[in-house]
C-alpha atoms as a PDB file:
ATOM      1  CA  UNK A   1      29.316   3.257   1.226  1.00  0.00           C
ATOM      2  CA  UNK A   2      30.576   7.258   1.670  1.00  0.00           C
ATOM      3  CA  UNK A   3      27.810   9.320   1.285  1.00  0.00           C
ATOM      4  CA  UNK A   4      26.945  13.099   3.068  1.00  0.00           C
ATOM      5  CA  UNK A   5      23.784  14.495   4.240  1.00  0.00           C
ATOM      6  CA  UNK A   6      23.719  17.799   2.547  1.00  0.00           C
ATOM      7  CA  UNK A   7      20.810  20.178   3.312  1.00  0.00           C
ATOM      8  CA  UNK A   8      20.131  23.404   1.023  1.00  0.00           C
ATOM      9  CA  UNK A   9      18.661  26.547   2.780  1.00  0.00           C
ATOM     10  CA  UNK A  10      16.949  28.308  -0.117  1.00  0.00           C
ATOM     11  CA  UNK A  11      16.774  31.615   1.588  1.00  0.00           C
ATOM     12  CA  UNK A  12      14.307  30.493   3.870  1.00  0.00           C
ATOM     13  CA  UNK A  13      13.280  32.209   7.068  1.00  0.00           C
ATOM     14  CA  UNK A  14      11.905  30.408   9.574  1.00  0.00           C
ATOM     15  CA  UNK A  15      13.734  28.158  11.764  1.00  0.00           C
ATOM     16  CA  UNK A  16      14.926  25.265   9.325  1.00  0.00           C
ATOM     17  CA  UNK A  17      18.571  25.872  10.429  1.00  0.00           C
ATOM     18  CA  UNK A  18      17.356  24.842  14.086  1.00  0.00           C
ATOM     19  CA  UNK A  19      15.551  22.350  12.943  1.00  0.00           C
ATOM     20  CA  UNK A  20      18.034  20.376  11.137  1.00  0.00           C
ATOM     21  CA  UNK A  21      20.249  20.226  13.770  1.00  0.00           C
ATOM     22  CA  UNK A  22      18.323  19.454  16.222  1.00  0.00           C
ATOM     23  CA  UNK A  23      17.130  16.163  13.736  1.00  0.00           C
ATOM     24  CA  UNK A  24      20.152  14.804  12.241  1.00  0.00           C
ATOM     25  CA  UNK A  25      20.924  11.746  14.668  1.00  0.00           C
ATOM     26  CA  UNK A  26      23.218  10.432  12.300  1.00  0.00           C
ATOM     27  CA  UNK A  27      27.204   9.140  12.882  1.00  0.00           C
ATOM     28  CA  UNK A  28      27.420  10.866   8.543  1.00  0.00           C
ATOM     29  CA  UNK A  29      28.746  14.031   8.172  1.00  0.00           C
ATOM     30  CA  UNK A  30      26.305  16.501   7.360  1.00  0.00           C
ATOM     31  CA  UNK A  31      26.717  20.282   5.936  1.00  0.00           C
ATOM     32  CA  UNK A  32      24.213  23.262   5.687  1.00  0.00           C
ATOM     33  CA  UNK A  33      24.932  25.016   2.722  1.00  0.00           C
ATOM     34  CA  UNK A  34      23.385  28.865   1.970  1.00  0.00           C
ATOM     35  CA  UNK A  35      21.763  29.346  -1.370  1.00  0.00           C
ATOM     36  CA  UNK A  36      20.507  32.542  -1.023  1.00  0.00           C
ATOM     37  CA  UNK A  37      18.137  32.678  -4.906  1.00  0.00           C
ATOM     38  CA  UNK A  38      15.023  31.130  -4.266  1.00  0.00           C
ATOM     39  CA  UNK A  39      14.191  28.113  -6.690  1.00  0.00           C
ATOM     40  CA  UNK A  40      14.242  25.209  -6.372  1.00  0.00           C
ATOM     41  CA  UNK A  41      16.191  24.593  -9.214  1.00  0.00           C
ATOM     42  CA  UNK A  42      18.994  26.842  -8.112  1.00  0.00           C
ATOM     43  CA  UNK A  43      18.740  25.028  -4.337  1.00  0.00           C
ATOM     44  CA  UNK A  44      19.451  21.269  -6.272  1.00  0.00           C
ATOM     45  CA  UNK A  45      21.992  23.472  -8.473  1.00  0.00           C
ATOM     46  CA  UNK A  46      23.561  23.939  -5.376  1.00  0.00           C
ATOM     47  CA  UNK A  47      23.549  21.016  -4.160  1.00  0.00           C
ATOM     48  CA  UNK A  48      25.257  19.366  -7.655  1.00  0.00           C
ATOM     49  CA  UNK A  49      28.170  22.059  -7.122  1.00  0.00           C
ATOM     50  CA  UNK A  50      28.899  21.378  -3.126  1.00  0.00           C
ATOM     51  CA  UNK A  51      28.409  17.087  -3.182  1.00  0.00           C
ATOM     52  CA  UNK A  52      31.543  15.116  -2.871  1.00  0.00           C
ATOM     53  CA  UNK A  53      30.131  12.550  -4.277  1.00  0.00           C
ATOM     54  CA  UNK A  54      29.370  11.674  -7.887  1.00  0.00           C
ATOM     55  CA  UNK A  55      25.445  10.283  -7.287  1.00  0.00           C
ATOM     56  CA  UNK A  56      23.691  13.040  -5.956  1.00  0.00           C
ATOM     57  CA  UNK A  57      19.768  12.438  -4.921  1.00  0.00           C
ATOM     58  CA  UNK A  58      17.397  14.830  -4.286  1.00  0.00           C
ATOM     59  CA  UNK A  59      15.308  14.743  -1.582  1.00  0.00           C
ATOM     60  CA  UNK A  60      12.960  17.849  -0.724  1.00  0.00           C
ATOM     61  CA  UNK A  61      11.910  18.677   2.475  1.00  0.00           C
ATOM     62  CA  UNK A  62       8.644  17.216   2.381  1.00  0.00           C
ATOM     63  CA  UNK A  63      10.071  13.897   1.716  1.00  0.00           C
ATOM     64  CA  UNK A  64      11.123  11.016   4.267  1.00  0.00           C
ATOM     65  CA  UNK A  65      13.327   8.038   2.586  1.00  0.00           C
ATOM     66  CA  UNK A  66      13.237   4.972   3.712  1.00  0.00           C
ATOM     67  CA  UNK A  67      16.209   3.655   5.621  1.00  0.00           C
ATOM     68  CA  UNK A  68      17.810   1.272   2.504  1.00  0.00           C
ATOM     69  CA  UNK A  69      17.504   4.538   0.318  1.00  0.00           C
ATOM     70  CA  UNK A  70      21.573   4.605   0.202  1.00  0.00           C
ATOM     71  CA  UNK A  71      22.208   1.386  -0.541  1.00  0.00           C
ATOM     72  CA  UNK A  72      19.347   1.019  -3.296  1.00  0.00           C
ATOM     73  CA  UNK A  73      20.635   4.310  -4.685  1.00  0.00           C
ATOM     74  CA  UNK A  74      24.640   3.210  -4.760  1.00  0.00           C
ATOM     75  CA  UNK A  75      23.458  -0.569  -5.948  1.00  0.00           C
ATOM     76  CA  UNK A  76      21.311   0.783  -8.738  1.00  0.00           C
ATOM     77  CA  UNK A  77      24.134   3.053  -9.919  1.00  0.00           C
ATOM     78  CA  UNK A  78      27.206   0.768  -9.098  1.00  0.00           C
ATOM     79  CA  UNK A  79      25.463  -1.835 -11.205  1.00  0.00           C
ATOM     80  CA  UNK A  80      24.387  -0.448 -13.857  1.00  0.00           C
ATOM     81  CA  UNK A  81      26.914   2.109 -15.525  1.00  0.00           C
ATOM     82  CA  UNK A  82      24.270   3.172 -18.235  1.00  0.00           C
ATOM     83  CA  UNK A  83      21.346   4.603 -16.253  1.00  0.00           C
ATOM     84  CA  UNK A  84      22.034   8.020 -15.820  1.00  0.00           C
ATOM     85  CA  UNK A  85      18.903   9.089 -13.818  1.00  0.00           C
ATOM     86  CA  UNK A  86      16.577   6.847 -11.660  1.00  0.00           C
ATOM     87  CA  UNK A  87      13.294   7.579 -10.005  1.00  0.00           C
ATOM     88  CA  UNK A  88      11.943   6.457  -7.027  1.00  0.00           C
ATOM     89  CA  UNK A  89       8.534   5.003  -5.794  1.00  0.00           C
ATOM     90  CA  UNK A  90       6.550   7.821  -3.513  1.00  0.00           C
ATOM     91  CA  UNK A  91       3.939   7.260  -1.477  1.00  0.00           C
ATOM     92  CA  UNK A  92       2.149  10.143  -0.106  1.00  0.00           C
ATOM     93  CA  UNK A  93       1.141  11.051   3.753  1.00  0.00           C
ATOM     94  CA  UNK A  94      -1.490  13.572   3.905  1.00  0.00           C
ATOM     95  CA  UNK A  95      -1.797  15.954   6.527  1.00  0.00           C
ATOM     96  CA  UNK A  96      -5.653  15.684   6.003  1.00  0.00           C
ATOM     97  CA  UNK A  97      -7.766  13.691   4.120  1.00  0.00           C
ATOM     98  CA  UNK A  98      -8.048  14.107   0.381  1.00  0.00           C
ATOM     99  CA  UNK A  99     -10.968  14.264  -1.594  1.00  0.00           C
ATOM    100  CA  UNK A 100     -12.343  11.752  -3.623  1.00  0.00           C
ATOM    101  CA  UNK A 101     -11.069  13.141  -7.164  1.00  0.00           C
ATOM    102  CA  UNK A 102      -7.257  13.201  -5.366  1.00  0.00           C
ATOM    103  CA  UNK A 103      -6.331   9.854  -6.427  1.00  0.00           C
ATOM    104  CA  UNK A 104      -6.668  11.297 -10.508  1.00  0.00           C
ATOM    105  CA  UNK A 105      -4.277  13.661 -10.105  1.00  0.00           C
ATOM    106  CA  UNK A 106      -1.584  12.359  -7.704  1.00  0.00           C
ATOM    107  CA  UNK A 107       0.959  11.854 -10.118  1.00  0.00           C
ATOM    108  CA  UNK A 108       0.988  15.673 -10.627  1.00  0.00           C
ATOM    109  CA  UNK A 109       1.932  16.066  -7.511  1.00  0.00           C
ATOM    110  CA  UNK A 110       5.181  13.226  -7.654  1.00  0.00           C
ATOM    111  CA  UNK A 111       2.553  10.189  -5.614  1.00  0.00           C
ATOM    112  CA  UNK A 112       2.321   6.863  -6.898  1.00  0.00           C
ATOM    113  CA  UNK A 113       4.571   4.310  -9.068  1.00  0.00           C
ATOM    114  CA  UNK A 114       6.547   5.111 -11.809  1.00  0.00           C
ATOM    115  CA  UNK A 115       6.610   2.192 -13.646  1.00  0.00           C
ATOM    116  CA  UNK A 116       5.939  -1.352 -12.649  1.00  0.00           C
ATOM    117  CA  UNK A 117       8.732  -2.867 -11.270  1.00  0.00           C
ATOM    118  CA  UNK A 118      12.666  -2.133 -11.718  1.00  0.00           C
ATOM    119  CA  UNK A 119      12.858  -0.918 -15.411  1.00  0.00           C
ATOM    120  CA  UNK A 120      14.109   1.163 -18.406  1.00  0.00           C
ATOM    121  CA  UNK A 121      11.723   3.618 -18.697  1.00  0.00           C
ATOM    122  CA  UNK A 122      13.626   5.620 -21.411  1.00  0.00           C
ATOM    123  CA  UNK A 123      11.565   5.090 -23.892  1.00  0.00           C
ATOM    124  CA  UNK A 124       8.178   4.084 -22.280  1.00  0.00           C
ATOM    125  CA  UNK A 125       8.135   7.529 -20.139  1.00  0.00           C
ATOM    126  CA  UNK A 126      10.515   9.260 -20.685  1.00  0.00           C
ATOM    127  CA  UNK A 127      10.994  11.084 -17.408  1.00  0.00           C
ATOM    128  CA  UNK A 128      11.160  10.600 -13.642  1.00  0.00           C
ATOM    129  CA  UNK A 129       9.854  13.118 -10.763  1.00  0.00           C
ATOM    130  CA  UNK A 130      12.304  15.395  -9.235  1.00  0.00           C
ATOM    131  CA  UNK A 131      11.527  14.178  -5.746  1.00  0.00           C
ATOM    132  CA  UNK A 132      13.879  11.444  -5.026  1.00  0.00           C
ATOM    133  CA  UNK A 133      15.153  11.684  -8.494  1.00  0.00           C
ATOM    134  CA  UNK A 134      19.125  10.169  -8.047  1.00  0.00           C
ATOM    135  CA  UNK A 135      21.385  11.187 -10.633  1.00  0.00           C
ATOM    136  CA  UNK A 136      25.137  11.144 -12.004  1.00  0.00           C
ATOM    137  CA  UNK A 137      26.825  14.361 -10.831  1.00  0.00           C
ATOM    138  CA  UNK A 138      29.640  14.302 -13.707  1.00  0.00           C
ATOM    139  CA  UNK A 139      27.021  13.528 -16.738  1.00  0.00           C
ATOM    140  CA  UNK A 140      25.236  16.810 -15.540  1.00  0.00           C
ATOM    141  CA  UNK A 141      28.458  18.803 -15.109  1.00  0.00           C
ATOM    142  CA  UNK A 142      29.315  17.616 -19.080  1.00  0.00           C
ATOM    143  CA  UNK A 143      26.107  18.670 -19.868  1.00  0.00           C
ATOM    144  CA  UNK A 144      26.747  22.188 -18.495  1.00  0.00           C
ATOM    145  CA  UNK A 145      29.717  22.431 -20.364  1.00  0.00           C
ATOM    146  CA  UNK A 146      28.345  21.100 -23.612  1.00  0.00           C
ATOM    147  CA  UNK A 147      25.871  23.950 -23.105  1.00  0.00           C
ATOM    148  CA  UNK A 148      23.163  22.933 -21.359  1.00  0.00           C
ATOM    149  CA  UNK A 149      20.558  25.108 -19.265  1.00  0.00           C
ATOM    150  CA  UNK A 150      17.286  24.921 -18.447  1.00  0.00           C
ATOM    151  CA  UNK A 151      14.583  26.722 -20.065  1.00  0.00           C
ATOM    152  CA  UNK A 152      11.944  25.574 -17.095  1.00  0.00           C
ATOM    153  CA  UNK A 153      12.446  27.583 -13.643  1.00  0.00           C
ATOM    154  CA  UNK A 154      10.571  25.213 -11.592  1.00  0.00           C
ATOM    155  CA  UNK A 155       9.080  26.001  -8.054  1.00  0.00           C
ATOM    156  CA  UNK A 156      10.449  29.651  -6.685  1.00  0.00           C
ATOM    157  CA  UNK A 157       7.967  31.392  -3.954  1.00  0.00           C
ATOM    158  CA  UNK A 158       4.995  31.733  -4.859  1.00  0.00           C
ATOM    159  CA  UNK A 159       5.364  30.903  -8.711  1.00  0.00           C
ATOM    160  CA  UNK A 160       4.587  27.010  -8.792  1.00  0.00           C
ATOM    161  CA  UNK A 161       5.885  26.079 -12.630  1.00  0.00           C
ATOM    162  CA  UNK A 162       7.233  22.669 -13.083  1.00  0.00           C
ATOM    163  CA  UNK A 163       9.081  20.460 -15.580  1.00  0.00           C
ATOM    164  CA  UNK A 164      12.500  21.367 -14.694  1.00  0.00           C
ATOM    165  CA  UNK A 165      13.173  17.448 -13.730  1.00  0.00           C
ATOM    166  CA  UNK A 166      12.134  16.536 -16.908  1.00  0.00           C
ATOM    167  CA  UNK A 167      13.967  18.640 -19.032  1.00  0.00           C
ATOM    168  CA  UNK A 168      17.022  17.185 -17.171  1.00  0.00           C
ATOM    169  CA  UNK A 169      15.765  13.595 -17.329  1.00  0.00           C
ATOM    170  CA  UNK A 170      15.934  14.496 -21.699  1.00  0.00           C
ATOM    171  CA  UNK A 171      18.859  16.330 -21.519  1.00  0.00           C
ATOM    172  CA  UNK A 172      20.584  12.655 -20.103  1.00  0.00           C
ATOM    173  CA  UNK A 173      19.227  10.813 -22.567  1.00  0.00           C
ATOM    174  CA  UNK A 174      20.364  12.927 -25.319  1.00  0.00           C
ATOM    175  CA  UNK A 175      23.854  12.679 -23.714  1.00  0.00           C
ATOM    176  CA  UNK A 176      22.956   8.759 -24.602  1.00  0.00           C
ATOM    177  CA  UNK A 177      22.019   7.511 -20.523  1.00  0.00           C
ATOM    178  CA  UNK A 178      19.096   5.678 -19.902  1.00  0.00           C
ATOM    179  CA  UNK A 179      16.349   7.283 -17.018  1.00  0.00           C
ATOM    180  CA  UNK A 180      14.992   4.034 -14.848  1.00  0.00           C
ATOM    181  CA  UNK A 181      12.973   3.541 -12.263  1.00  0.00           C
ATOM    182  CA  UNK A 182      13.668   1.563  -9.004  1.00  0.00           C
ATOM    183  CA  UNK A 183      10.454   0.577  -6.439  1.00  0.00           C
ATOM    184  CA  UNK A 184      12.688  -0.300  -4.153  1.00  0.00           C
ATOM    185  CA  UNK A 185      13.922   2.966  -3.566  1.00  0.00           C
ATOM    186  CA  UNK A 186      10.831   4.331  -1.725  1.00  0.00           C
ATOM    187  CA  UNK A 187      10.152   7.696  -0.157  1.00  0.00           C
ATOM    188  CA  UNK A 188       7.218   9.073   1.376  1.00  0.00           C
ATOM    189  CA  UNK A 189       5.660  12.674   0.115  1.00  0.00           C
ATOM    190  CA  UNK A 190       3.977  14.810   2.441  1.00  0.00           C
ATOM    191  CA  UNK A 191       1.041  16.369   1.512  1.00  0.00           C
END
């Protein structure tokens, strides 16, 4: 399987640069790519433009996949030519406890199952968080240039709006793909 590790720097200004490099033990290429507008919508934007490759999956840097992430990810869409967007399963690691009432609210903050096992969630959900959301580079370029663009900014600073992933995950299946979810693709979610 080809695949590339490629890592967005959203104008940030610490030492993520550093810290990349001195992380990525890996024999795959890798590339650091500048996106100087904070968002990040316009960091996966980004991302969509530089990718060689046509499955793109976004993984934020809070996230840690799980080592069969590429091959669930190429399986998923090698096998099935009508899902246009799949979700993952995310389990979260807290970096201190969380209170009681947590566990009501973790799926606001992308934790917890997406469905129940590997399905079509089209029509039962609908949608499918933006962390380790995988999706088909050249049915979001055709959406572009049918006219597509978001009306949700997402995450930028300190402004914490949302949605943006599911606004894409209708935009797909208006273009007439289907939005799945996979449980074997599992990430972890630091909190």
């Amino acid at each position: 399987i080809n695949w590339e590790g490629l890592f967005i720097n959203n104008a940030s200004t610490d030492n993520t640069i550093e810290v990349i490099k001195s992380n990525w033990d890996s024999e795959i290429p890798m590339r650091i790519i500048t996106e100087n507008k904070k968002g990040l919508i316009n960091a996966r934007k980004k991302g969509l433009i530089e990718a060689k490759y046509n499955i793109v999956s976004f993984i934020d840097d809070d996230n840690w996949i799980e080592k069969n992430w590429i091959n669930e990810v190429y399986t998923t869409f090698n096998n099935n030519p009508e899902i246009g967007i799949c979700g993952s399963q995310n389990k979260a690691k807290y970096e201190t406890l969380p209170p009681d009432w947590f566990k009501w609210i973790e799926t606001s903050f992308a934790v917890g199952e997406q469905g129940t096992e590997f399905q079509d969630v089209t029509q039962s959900r609908g949608y499918v968080w933006g962390a380790g959301l995988s999706l088909r580079k050249d049915v979001y370029f055709s959406l572009i240039e049918n006219g597509f663009s978001f009306f949700l900014t997402g995450r930028s600073g300190k402004e914490l709006s949302a949605g943006e992933d599911t606004e894409l995950c209708y935009a797909f299946i208006l273009a007439g793909y289907q939005i799945w979810y996979n449980p074997q693709m599992k990430l972890t979610h630091y909190i």
